[in-house]
C-alpha atoms as a PDB file:
ATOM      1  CA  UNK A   1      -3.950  -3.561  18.807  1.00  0.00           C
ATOM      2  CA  UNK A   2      -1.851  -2.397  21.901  1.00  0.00           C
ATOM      3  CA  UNK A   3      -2.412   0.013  24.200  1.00  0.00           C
ATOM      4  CA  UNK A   4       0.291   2.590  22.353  1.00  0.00           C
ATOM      5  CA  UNK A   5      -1.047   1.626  18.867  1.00  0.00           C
ATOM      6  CA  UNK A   6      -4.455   2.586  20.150  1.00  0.00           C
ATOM      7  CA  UNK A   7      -3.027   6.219  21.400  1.00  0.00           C
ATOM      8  CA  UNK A   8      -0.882   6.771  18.547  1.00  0.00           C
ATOM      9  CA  UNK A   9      -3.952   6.472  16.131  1.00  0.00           C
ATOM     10  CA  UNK A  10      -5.984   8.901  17.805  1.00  0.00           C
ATOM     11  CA  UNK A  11      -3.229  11.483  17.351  1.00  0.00           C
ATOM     12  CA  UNK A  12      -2.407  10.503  14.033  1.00  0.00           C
ATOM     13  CA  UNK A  13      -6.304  10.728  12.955  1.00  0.00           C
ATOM     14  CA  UNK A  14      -5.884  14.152  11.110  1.00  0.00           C
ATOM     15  CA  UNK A  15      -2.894  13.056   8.853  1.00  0.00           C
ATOM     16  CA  UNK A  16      -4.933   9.388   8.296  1.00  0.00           C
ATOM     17  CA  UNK A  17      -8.124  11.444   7.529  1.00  0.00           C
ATOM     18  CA  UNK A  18      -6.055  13.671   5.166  1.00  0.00           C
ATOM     19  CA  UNK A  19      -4.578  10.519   3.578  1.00  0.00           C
ATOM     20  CA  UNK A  20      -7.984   9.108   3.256  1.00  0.00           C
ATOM     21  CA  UNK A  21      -9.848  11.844   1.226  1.00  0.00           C
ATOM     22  CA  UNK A  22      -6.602  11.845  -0.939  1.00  0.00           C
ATOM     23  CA  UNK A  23      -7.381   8.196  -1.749  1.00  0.00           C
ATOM     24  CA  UNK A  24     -10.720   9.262  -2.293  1.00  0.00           C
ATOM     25  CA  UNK A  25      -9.988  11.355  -5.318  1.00  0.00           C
ATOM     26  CA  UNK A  26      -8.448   8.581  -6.742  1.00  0.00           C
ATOM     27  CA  UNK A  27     -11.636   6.465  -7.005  1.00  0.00           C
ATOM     28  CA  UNK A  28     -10.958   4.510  -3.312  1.00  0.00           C
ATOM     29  CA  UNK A  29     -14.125   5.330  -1.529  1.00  0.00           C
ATOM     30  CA  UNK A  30     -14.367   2.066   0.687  1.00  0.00           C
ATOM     31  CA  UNK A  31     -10.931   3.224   2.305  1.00  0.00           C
ATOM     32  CA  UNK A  32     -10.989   4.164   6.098  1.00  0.00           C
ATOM     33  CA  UNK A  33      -7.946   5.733   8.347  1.00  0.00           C
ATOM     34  CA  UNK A  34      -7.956   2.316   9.940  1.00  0.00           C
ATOM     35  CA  UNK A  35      -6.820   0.674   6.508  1.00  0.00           C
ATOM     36  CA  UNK A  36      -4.410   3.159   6.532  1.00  0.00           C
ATOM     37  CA  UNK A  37      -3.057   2.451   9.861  1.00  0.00           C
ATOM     38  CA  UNK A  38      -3.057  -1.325   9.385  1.00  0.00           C
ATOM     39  CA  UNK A  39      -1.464  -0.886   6.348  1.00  0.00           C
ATOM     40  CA  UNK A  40       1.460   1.443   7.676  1.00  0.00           C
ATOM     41  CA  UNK A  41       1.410  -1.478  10.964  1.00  0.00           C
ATOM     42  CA  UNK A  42       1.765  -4.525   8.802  1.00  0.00           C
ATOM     43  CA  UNK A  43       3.784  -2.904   5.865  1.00  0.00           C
ATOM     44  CA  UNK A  44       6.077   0.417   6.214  1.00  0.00           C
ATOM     45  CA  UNK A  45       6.724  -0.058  10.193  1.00  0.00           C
ATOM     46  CA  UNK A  46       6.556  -4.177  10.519  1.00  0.00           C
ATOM     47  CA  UNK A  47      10.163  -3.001  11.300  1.00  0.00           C
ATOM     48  CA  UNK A  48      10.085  -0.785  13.647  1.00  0.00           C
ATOM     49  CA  UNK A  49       9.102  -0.048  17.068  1.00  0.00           C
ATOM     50  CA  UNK A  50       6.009   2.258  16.526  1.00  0.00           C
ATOM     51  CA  UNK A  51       6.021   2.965  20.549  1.00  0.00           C
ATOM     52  CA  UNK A  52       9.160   4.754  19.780  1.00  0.00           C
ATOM     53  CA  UNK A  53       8.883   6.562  16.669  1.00  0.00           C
ATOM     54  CA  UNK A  54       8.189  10.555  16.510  1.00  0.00           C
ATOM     55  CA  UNK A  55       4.994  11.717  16.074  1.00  0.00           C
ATOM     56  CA  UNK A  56       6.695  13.964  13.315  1.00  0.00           C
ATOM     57  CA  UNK A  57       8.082  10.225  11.648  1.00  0.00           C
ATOM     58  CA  UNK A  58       4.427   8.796  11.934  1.00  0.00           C
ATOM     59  CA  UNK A  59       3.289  11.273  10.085  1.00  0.00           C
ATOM     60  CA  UNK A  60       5.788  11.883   7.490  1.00  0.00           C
ATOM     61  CA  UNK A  61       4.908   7.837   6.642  1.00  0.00           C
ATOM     62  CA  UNK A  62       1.512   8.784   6.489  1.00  0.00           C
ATOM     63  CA  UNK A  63       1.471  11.374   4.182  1.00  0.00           C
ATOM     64  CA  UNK A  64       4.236   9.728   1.798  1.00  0.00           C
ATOM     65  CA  UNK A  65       2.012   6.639   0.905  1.00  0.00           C
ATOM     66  CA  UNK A  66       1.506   6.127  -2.827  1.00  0.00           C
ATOM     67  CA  UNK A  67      -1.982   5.132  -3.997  1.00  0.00           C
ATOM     68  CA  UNK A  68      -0.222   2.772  -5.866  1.00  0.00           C
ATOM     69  CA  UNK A  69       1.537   0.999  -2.904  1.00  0.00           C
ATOM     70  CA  UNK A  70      -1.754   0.844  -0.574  1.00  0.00           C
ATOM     71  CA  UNK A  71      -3.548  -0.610  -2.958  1.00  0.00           C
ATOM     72  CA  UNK A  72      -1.125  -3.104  -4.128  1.00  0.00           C
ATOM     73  CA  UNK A  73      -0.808  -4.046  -0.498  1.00  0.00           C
ATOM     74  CA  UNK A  74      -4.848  -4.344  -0.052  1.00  0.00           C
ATOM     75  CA  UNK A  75      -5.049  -6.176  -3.168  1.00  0.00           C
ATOM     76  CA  UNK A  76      -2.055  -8.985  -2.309  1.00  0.00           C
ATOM     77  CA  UNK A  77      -3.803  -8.812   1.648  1.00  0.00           C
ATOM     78  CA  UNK A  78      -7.086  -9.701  -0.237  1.00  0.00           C
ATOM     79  CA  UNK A  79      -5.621 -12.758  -1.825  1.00  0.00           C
ATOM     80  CA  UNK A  80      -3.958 -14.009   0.921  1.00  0.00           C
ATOM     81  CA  UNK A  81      -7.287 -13.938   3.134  1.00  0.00           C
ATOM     82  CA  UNK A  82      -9.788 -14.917   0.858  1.00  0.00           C
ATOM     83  CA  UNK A  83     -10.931 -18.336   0.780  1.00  0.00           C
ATOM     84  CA  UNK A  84     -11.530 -19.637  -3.001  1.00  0.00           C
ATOM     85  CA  UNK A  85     -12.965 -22.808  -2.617  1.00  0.00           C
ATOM     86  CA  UNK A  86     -14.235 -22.985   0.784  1.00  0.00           C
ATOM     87  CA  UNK A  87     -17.550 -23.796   0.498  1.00  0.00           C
ATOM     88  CA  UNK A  88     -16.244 -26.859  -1.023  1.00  0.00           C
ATOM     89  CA  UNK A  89     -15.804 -30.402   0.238  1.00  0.00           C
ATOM     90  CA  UNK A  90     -13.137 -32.520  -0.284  1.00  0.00           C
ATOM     91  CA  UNK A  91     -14.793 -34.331  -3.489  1.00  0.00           C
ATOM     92  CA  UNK A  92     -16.171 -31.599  -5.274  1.00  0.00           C
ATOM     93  CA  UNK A  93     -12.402 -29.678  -4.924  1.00  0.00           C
ATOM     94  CA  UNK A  94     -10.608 -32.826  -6.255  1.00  0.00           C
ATOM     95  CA  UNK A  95     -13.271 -33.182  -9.157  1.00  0.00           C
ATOM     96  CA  UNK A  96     -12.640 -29.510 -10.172  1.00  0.00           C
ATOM     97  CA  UNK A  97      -9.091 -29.562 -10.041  1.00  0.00           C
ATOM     98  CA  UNK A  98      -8.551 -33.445 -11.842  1.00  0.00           C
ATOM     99  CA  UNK A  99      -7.218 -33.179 -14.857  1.00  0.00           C
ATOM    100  CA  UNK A 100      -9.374 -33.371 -17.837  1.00  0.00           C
ATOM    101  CA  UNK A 101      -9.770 -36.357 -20.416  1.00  0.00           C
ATOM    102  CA  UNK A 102      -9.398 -34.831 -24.109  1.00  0.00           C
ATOM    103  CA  UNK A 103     -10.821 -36.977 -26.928  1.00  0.00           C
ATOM    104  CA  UNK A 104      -9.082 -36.871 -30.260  1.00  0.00           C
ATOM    105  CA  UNK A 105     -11.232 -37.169 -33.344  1.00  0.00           C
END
């Protein structure tokens, strides 16, 4: 994260702290203001040039996120990163996906 990023979160900690215990009531203990950040980084300001936005605009983004929209963006992240079959070498992963015989009686 740069240098500005870095800043900008430490002012931006009680509006991500407010946004957290909001998502908390919902049922999303495991969040942190860090998701929250990344999130906002990688989805409402990929855009933008977060060294020059308002602290006033930061926070207004903040505060606006839906549950809804985090979470669909941590679940899509999720599936993205994770890593299905990769305990699996090359054999086992072609005998699991070939296509199975099917006898007719």
């Amino acid at each position: 994260m740069p240098i500005q990023f870095e800043q900008q979160f430490t002012h931006m900690l009680p509006a991500l702290d407010s946004k957290k215990n909001e998502l908390h009531l919902y049922g999303y203990t495991s969040v942190t203001e860090k998701d929250i950040w990344t999130y906002c980084v990688r989805k409402k300001w990929r855009r933008k040039d977060v060294a020059s936005m308002r602290v006033f605009e930061i926070a207004k983004d903040i505060l606006r996120i839906s549950p809804a929209e985090f979470m669909t963006f941590t679940q899509i992240e999720e599936q993205r990163d994770s890593s299905w079959f990769s305990d699996l070498n090359s054999e086992e992963l072609q005998a699991l996906l070939a296509p199975q015989k099917v006898e007719k009686n």
